[in-house]
Protein backbone atom coordinates (compact mmCIF):
# COMPACT_ATOMS: atom_id res chain seq x y z
CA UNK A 1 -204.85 -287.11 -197.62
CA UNK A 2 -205.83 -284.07 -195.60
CA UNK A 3 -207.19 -286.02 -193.20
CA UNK A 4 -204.56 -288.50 -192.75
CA UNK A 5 -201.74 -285.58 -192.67
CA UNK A 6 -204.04 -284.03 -189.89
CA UNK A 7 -204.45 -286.92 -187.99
CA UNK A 8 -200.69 -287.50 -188.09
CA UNK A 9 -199.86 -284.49 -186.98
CA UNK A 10 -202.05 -285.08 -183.84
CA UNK A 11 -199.94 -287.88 -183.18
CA UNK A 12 -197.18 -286.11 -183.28
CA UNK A 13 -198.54 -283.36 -180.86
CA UNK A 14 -199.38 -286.24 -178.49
CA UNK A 15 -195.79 -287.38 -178.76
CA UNK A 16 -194.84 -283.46 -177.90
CA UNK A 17 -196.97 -283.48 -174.97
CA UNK A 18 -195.92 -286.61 -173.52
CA UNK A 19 -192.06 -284.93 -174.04
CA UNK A 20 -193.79 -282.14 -172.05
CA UNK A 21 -195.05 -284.28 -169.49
CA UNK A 22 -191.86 -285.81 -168.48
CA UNK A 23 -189.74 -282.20 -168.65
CA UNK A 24 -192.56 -281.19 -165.82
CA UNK A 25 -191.40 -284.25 -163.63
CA UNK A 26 -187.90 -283.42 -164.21
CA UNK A 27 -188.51 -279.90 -163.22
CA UNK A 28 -190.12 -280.71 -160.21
CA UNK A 29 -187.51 -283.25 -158.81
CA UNK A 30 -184.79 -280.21 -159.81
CA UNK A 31 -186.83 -277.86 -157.77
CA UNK A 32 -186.98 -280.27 -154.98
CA UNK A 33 -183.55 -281.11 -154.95
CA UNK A 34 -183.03 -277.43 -154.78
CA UNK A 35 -184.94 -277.01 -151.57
CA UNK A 36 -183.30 -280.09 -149.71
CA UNK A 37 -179.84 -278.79 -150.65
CA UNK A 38 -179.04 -276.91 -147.35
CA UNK A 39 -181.05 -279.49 -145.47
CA UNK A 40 -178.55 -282.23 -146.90
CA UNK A 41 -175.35 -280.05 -146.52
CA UNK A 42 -175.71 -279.23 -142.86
CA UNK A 43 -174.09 -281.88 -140.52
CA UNK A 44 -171.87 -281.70 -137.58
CA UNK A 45 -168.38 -281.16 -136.58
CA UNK A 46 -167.01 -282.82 -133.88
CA UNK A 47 -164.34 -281.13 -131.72
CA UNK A 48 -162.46 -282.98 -129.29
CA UNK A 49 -159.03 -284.70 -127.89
CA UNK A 50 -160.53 -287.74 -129.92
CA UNK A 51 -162.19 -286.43 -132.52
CA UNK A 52 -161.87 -285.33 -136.38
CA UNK A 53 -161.07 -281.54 -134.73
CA UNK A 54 -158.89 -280.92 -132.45
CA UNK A 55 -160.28 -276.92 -131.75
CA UNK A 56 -163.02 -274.76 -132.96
CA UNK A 57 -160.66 -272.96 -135.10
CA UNK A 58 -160.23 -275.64 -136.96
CA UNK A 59 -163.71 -277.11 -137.47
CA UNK A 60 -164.93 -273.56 -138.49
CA UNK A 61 -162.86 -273.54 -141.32
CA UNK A 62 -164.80 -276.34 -142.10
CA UNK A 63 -167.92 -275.01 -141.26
CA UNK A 64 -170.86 -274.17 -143.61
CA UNK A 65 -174.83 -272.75 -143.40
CA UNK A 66 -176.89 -275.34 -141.19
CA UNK A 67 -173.80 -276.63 -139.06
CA UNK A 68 -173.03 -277.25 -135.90
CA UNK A 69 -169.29 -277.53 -134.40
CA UNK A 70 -170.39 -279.65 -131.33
CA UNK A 71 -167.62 -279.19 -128.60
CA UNK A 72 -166.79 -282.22 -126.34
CA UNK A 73 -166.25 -282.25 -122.55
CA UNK A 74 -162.66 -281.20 -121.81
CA UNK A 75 -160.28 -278.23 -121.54
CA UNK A 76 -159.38 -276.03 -124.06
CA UNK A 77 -156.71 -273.04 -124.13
CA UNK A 78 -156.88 -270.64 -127.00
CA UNK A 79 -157.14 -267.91 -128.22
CA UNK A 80 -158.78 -269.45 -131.06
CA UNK A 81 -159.10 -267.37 -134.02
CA UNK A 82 -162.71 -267.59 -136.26
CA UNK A 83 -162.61 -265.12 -138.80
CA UNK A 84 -164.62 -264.66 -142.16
CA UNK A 85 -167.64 -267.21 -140.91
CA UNK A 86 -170.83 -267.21 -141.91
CA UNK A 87 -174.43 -268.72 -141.63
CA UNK A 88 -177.58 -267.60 -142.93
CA UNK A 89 -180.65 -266.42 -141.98
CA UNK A 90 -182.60 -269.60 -142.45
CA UNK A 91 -179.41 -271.79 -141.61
CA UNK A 92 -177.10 -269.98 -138.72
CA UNK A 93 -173.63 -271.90 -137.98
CA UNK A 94 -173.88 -272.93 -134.00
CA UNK A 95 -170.66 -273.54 -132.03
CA UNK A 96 -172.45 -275.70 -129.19
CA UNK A 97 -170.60 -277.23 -125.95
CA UNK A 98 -171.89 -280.77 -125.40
CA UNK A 99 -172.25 -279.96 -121.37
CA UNK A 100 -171.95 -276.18 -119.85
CA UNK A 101 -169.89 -276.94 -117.01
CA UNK A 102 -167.86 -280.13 -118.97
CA UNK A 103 -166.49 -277.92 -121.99
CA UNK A 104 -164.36 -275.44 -120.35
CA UNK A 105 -162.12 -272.93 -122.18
CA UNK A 106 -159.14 -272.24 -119.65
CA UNK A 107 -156.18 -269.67 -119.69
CA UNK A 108 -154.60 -268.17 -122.70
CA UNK A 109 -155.27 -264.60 -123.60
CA UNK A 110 -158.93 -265.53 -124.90
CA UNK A 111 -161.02 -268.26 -125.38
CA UNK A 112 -162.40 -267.88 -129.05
CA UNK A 113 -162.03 -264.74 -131.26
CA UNK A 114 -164.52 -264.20 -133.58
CA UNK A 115 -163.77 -261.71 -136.37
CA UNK A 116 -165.97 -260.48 -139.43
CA UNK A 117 -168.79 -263.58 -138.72
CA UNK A 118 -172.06 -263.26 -139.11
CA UNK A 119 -175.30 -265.52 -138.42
CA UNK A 120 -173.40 -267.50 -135.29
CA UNK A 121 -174.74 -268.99 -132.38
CA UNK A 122 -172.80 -269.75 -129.34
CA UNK A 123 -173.88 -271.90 -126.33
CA UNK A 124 -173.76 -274.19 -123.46
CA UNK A 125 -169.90 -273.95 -122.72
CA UNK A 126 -167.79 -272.38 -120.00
CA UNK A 127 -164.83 -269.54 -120.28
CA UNK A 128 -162.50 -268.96 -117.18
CA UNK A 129 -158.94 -267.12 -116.36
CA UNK A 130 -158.12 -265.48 -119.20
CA UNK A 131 -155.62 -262.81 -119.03
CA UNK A 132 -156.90 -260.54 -122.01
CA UNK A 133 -160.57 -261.08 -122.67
CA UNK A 134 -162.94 -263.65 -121.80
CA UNK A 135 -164.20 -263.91 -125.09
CA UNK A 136 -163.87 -261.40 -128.18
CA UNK A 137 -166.50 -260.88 -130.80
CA UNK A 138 -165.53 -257.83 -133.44
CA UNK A 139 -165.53 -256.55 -136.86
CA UNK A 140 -162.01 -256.61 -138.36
CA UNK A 141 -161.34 -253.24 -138.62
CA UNK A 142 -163.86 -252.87 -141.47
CA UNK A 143 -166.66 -250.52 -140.39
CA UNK A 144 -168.34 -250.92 -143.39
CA UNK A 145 -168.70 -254.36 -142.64
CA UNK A 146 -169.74 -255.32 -139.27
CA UNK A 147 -169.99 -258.59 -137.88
CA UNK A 148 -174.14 -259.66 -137.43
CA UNK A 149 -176.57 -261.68 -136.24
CA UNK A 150 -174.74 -263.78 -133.75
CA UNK A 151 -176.51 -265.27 -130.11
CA UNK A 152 -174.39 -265.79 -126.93
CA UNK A 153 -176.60 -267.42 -124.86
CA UNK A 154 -175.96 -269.91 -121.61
CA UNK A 155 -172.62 -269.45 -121.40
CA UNK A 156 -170.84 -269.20 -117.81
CA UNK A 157 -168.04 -266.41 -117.72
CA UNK A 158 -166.01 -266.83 -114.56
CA UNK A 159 -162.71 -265.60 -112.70
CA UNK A 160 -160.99 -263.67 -115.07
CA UNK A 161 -157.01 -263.80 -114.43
CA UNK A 162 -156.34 -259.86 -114.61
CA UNK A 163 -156.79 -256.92 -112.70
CA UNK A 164 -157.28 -253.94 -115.56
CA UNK A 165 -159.16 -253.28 -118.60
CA UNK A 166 -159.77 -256.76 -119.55
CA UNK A 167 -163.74 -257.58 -119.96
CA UNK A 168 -165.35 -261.01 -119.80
CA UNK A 169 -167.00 -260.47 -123.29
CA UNK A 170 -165.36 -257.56 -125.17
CA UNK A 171 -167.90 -256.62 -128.60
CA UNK A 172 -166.44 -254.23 -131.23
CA UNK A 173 -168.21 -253.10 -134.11
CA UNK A 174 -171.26 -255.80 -133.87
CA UNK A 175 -174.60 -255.67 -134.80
CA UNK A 176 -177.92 -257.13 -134.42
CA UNK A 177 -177.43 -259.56 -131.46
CA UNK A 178 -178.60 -260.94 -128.81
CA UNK A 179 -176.60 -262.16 -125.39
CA UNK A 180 -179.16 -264.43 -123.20
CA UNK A 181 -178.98 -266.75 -119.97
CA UNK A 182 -175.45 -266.34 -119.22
CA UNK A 183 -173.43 -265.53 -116.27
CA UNK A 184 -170.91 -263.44 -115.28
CA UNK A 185 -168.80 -263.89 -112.10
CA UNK A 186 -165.30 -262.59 -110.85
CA UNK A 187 -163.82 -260.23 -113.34
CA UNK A 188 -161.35 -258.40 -113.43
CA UNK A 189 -161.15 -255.69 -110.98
CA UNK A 190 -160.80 -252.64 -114.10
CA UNK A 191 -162.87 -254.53 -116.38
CA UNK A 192 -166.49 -255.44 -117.57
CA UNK A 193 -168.94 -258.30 -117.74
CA UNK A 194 -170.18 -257.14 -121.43
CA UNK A 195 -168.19 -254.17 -123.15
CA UNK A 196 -169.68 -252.90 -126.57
CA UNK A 197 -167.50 -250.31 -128.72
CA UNK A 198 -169.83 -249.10 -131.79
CA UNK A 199 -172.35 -251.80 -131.59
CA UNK A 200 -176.05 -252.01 -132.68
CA UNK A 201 -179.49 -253.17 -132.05
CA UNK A 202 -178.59 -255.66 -129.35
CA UNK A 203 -180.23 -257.13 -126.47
CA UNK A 204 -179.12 -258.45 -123.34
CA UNK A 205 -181.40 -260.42 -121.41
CA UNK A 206 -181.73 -262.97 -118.81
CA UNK A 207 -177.75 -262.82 -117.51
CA UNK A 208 -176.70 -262.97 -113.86
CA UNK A 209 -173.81 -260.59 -113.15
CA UNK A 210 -172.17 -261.07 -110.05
CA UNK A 211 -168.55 -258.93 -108.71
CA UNK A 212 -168.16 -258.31 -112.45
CA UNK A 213 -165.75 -255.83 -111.19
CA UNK A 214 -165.79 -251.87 -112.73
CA UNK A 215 -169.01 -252.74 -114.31
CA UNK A 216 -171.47 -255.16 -115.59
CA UNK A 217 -172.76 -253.74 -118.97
CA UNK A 218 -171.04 -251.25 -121.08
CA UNK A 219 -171.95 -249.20 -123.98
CA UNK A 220 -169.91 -246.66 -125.40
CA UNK A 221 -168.26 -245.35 -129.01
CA UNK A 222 -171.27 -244.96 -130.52
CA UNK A 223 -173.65 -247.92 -129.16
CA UNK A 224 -176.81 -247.66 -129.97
CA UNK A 225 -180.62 -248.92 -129.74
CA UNK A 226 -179.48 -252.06 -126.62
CA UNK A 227 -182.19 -253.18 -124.92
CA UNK A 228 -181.25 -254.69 -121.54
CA UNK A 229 -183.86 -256.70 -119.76
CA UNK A 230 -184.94 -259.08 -116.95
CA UNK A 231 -180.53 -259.59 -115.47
CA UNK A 232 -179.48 -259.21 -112.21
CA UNK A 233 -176.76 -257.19 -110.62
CA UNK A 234 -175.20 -258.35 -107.52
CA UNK A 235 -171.95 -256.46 -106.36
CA UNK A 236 -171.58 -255.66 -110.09
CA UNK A 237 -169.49 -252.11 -109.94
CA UNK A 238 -171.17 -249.16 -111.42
């Protein structure tokens, strides 16, 4: 009887590890599942006159780790307001014009402000005759929390519609960026091609400044630890 009870019992444990067999598999397919999440959430947002979005500011509400807000060819006058966006590390949000020269931002007092973002990309759009700043990148206010991690890169700045302080790309408060292959041409007589208030570990690389007006590139208010490399200054001011 012993014997019998034993053997049952092995049964029974072969039963268990079967059980134990199959919670494995489901444990694997929950970790992969957990691993293709942000590769199944990111997808892209169309902006347009014909599409879902109308603006940027819109679609960015929208807008999660792994996106992209893909910008159509046509003309758009802001200033459009991004606040409170963010990417990751492994999964930035890009804002990406379809065509440089196609997707122009024209007029108003700025093209996009971004505000208290942080793992952005923007590229491969155009920004002309604003009246305020070209383009305005900053941290709300909040010190304690700057805005991070964002890339400007091939983006054309041109012909700023003022004559004072008004800078083609105005950063306040930003860390930890980089601002590559763009140019800057015809700004405002007072103003800058790139003006950084209390910004940090940046680098500037690759951009063509040309009659950027007062200056090209300025740091002040505490700037810090910019590398600027490999641009070129032609009639740029100081």
């Amino acid at each position: 009887m012993g014997n019998r009870e034993w053997g049952m019992g092995n049964r029974e444990w072969g039963m268990g590890n079967g059980e134990w067999c199959l919670d494995w598999e489901m444990m694997k397919l929950v970790l992969i599942l957990m691993v293709m999440a942000p590769l199944v959430k990111a997808g892209t947002l169309h902006v347009g006159a014909s599409q879902p979005y109308a603006n940027p500011q819109l679609a960015a509400r929208d807008a999660g780790p792994g996106d992209t807000v893909l910008i159509h060819e046509g003309e758009y006058r802001g200033t459009f307001w991004i606040e409170n966006v963010h990417g990751t590390a492994e999964a930035p949000i890009v804002f990406r014009g379809t065509d440089r020269r196609g997707v122009r931002f024209v007029g108003g007092s700025e093209s996009m402000h971004f505000s208290e973002c942080s793992w952005l990309v923007i590229e491969e759009m155009t920004v002309t005759g604003q009246t305020g700043n070209g383009m305005n990148i900053d941290d709300g206010g909040t010190i304690e929390t700057p805005t991070h991690h964002l890339t400007v890169r091939r983006v054309s700045f041109d012909s700023m519609n003022a004559s004072g302080n008004n800078d083609f790309l105005k950063l306040s408060g930003l860390d930890d960026f980089v601002i590559e292959d763009c140019a800057f041409r015809v700004g405002s007589a007072g103003g800058s091609g790139i003006d950084m208030v209390g910004c940090h570990r940046g680098q500037i690389t690759n951009n063509t400044f040309v009659g950027t007006g007062s200056n090209a590139i300025q740091a002040k208010g505490g700037t810090q630890f910019i590398a600027i490399l490999r641009n070129r200054f032609d009639n740029a001011g100081q």
